[in-house]
Protein backbone atom coordinates (compact mmCIF):
# COMPACT_ATOMS: atom_id res chain seq x y z
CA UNK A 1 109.87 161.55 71.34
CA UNK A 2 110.78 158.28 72.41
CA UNK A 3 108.15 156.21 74.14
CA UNK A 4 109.97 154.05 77.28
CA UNK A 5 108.40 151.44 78.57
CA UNK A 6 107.63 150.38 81.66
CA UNK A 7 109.52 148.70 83.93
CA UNK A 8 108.85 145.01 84.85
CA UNK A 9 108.07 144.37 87.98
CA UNK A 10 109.09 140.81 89.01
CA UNK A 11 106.63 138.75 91.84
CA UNK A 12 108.35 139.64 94.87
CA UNK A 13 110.57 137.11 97.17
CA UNK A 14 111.32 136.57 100.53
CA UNK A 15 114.45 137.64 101.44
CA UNK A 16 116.45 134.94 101.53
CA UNK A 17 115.06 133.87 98.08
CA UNK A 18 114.19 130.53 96.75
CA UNK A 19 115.82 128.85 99.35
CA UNK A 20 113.61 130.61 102.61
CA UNK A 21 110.82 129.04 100.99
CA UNK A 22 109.78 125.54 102.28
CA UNK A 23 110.12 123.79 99.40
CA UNK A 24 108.95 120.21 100.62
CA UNK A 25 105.97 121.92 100.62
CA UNK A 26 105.97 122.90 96.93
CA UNK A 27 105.32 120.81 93.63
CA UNK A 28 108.52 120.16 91.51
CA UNK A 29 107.19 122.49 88.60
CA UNK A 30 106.10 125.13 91.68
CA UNK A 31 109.83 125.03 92.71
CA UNK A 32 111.48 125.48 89.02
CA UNK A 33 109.01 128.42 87.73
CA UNK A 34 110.39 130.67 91.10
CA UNK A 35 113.59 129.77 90.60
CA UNK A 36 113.54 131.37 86.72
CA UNK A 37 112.04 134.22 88.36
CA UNK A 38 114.45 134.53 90.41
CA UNK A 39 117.28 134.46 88.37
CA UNK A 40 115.65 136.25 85.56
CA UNK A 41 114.77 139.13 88.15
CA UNK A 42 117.76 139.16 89.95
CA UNK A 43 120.19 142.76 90.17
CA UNK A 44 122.88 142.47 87.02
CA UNK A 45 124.83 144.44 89.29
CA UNK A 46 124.53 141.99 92.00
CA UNK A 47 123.87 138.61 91.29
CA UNK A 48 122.74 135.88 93.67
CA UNK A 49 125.84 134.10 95.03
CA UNK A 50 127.10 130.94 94.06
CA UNK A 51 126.59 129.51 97.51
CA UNK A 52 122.92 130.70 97.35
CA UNK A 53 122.04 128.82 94.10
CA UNK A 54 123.63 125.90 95.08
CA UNK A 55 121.50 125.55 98.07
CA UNK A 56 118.55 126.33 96.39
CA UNK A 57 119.57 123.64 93.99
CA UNK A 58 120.10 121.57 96.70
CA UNK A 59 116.57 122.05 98.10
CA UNK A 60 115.24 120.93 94.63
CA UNK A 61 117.28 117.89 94.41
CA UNK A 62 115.72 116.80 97.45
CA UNK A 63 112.04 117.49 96.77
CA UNK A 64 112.74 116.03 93.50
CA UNK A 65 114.20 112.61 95.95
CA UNK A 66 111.28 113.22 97.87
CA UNK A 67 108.65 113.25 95.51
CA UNK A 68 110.37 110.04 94.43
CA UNK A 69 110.36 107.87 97.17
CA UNK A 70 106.68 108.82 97.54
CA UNK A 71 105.87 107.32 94.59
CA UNK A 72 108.09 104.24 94.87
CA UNK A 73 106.62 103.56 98.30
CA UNK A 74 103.21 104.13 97.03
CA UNK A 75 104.42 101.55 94.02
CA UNK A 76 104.97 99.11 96.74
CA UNK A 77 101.68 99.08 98.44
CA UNK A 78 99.88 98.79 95.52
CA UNK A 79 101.96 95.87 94.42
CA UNK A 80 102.06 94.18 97.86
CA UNK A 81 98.08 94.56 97.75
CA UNK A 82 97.80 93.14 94.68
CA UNK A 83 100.33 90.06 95.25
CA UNK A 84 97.71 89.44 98.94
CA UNK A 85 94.72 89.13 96.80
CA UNK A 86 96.07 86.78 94.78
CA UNK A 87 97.29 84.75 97.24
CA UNK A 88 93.82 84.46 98.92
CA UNK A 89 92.61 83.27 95.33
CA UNK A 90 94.51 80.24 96.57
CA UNK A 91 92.41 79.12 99.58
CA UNK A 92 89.31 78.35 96.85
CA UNK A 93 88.38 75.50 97.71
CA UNK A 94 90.56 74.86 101.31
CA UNK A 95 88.06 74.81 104.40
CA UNK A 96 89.73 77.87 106.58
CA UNK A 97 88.65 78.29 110.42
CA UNK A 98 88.01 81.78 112.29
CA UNK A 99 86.28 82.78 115.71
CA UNK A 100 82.37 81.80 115.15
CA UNK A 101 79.64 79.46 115.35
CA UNK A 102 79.01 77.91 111.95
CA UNK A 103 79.91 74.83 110.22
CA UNK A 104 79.45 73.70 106.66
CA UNK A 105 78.32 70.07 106.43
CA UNK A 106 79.21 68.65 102.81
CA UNK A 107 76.55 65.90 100.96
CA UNK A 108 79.07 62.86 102.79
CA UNK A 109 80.89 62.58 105.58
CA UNK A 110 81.28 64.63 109.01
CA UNK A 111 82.60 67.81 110.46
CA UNK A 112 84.05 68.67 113.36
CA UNK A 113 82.96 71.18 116.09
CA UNK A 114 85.51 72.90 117.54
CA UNK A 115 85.51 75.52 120.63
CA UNK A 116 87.57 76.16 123.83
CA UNK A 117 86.49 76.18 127.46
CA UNK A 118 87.38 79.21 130.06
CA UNK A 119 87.68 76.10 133.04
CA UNK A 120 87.34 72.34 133.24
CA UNK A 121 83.54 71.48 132.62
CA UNK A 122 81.62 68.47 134.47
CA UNK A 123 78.93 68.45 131.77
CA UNK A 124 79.19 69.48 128.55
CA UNK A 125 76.17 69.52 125.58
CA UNK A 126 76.08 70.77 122.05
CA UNK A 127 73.88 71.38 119.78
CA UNK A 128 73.34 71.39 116.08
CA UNK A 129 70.65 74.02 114.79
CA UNK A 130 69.92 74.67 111.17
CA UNK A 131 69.35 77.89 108.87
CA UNK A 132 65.97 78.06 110.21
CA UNK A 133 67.03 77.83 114.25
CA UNK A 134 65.96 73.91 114.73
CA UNK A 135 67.92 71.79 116.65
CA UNK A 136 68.81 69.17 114.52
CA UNK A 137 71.04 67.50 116.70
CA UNK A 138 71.70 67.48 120.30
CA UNK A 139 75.82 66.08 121.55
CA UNK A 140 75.10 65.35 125.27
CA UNK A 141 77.01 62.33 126.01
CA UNK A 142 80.31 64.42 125.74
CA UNK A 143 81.26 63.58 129.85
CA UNK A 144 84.23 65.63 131.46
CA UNK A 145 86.39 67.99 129.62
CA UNK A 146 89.53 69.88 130.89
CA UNK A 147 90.19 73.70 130.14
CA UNK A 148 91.18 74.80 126.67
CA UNK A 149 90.75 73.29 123.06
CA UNK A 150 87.96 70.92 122.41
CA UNK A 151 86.34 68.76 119.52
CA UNK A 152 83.62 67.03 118.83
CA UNK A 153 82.55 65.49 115.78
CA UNK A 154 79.19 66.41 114.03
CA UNK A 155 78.75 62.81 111.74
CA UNK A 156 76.02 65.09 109.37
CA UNK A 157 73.14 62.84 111.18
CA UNK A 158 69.84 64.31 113.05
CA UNK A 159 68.73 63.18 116.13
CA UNK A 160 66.85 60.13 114.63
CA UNK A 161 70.08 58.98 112.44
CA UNK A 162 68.81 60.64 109.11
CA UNK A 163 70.88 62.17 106.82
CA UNK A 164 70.68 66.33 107.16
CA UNK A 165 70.83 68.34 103.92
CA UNK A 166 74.43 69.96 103.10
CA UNK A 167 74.81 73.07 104.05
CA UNK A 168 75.74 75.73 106.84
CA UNK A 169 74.97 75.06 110.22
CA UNK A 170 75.65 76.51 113.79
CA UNK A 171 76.12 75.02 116.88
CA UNK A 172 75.75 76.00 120.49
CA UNK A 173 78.11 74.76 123.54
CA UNK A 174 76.47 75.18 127.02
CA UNK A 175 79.06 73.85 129.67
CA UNK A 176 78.78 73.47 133.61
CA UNK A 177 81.32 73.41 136.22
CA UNK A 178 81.13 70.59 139.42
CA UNK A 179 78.96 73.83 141.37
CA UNK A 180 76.43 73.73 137.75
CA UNK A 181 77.18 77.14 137.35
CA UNK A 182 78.32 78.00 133.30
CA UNK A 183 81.32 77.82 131.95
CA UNK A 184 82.32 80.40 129.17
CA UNK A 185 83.00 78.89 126.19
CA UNK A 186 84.45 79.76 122.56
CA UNK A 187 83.22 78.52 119.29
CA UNK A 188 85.09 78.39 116.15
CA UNK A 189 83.68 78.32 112.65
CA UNK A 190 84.91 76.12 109.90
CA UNK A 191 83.70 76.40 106.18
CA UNK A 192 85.10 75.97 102.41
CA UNK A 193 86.19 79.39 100.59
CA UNK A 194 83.63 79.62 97.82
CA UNK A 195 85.27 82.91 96.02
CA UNK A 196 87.43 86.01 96.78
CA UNK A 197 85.55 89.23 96.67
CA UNK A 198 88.23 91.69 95.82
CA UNK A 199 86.90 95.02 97.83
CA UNK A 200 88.45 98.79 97.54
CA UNK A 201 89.11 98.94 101.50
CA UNK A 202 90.27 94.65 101.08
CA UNK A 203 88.95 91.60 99.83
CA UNK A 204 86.34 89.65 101.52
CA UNK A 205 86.54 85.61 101.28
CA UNK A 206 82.89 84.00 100.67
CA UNK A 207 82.01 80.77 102.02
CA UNK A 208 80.25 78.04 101.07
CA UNK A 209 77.62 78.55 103.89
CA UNK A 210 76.93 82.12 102.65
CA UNK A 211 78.75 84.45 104.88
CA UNK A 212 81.80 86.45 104.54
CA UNK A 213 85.23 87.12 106.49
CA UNK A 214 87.85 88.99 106.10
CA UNK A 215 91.15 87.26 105.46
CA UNK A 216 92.89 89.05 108.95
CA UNK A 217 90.28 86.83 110.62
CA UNK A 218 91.73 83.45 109.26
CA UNK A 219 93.16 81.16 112.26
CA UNK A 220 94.04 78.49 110.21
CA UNK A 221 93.44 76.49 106.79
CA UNK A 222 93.57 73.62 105.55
């Protein structure tokens, strides 16, 4: 007696095979293992049509172009990321200026103290404070100063002419209209990129004072 064995049973399909499926959706080996299946499963006595397979081929081609372009694009980024960082390894050693209220004061020479003014101020006094919150200088000779952009100059002397110690200081603007009633006012920072921090999320520059800032900060270098 002859022993039969039995059938296969192939993984059943929609309807409309292959090509019902939503093959964006599937990985490119995913895709190719159901269409074998398919065809190795299929009726001898009827066949899937020519148009069929083509547009199941079809659908592959363009998850394979899909799948693709992901990866190009993702390519990309990754290069474009990389190129940014090393462009900000360029600004070692430039003094770069962002919104803020600190100032890095080298052994010689002076530094400027920049901030703008909401209105036109009568009186206008600054003042120098150092890591430790004393007032090392005090600018209150400044006079009258219009609306907008304003600078003073910080010559790296205390109140008594000495010499301060390099470093990173802060200053503080307090303005007053003709009424003496305060002005709003907006300081700027200005400090020398020490080193670029290169981060997972993005890299951080570090200044000479200490802090840190992100380079979408940056208003301007020099």
């Amino acid at each position: 007696m002859d022993i039969v064995a039995p059938p296969v049973v192939a993984p059943s399909l929609p309807s409309g095979g292959i090509a019902s499926l939503q093959a964006p959706q599937l990985g490119r080996d995913t895709f190719l293992k159901l269409l074998v299946t398919q065809l190795q499963s299929q009726d001898p006595t009827n066949p899937v049509q020519n148009e069929a397979f083509v547009a199941q081929l079809a659908q592959f081609t363009t998850l394979e172009q899909a799948n693709n372009t992901n990866q190009l694009l993702t390519d990309l980024i990754d290069q474009g990321k990389g190129k940014s960082q090393l462009d900000l390894v360029g600004l070692i050693g430039h003094k770069v200026v962002a919104e803020g209220n600190s100032v890095f004061l080298g052994e010689t020479g002076s530094t400027n103290l920049t901030y703008i003014l909401g209105e036109t101020a009568t009186s206008v006094q600054v003042k120098v404070v150092d890591s430790e919150g004393n007032v090392v200088r005090t600018l209150d000779d400044l006079g009258p100063q219009a609306v907008g952009r304003q600078e003073v100059v910080f010559d790296g002397n205390d109140d008594n002419g000495n010499r301060v110690p390099s470093g990173s200081y802060q200053f503080q603007v307090q303005a007053e209209d003709a009424e003496q009633s305060p002005v709003s006012t907006t300081t700027f920072l200005s400090d020398i990129v020490k080193s670029v921090v290169m981060g997972m999320e993005q890299p951080m520059l570090v200044l000479a004072g200490g802090k840190t800032l992100a380079p979408s900060d940056i208003l301007a270098f020099e």
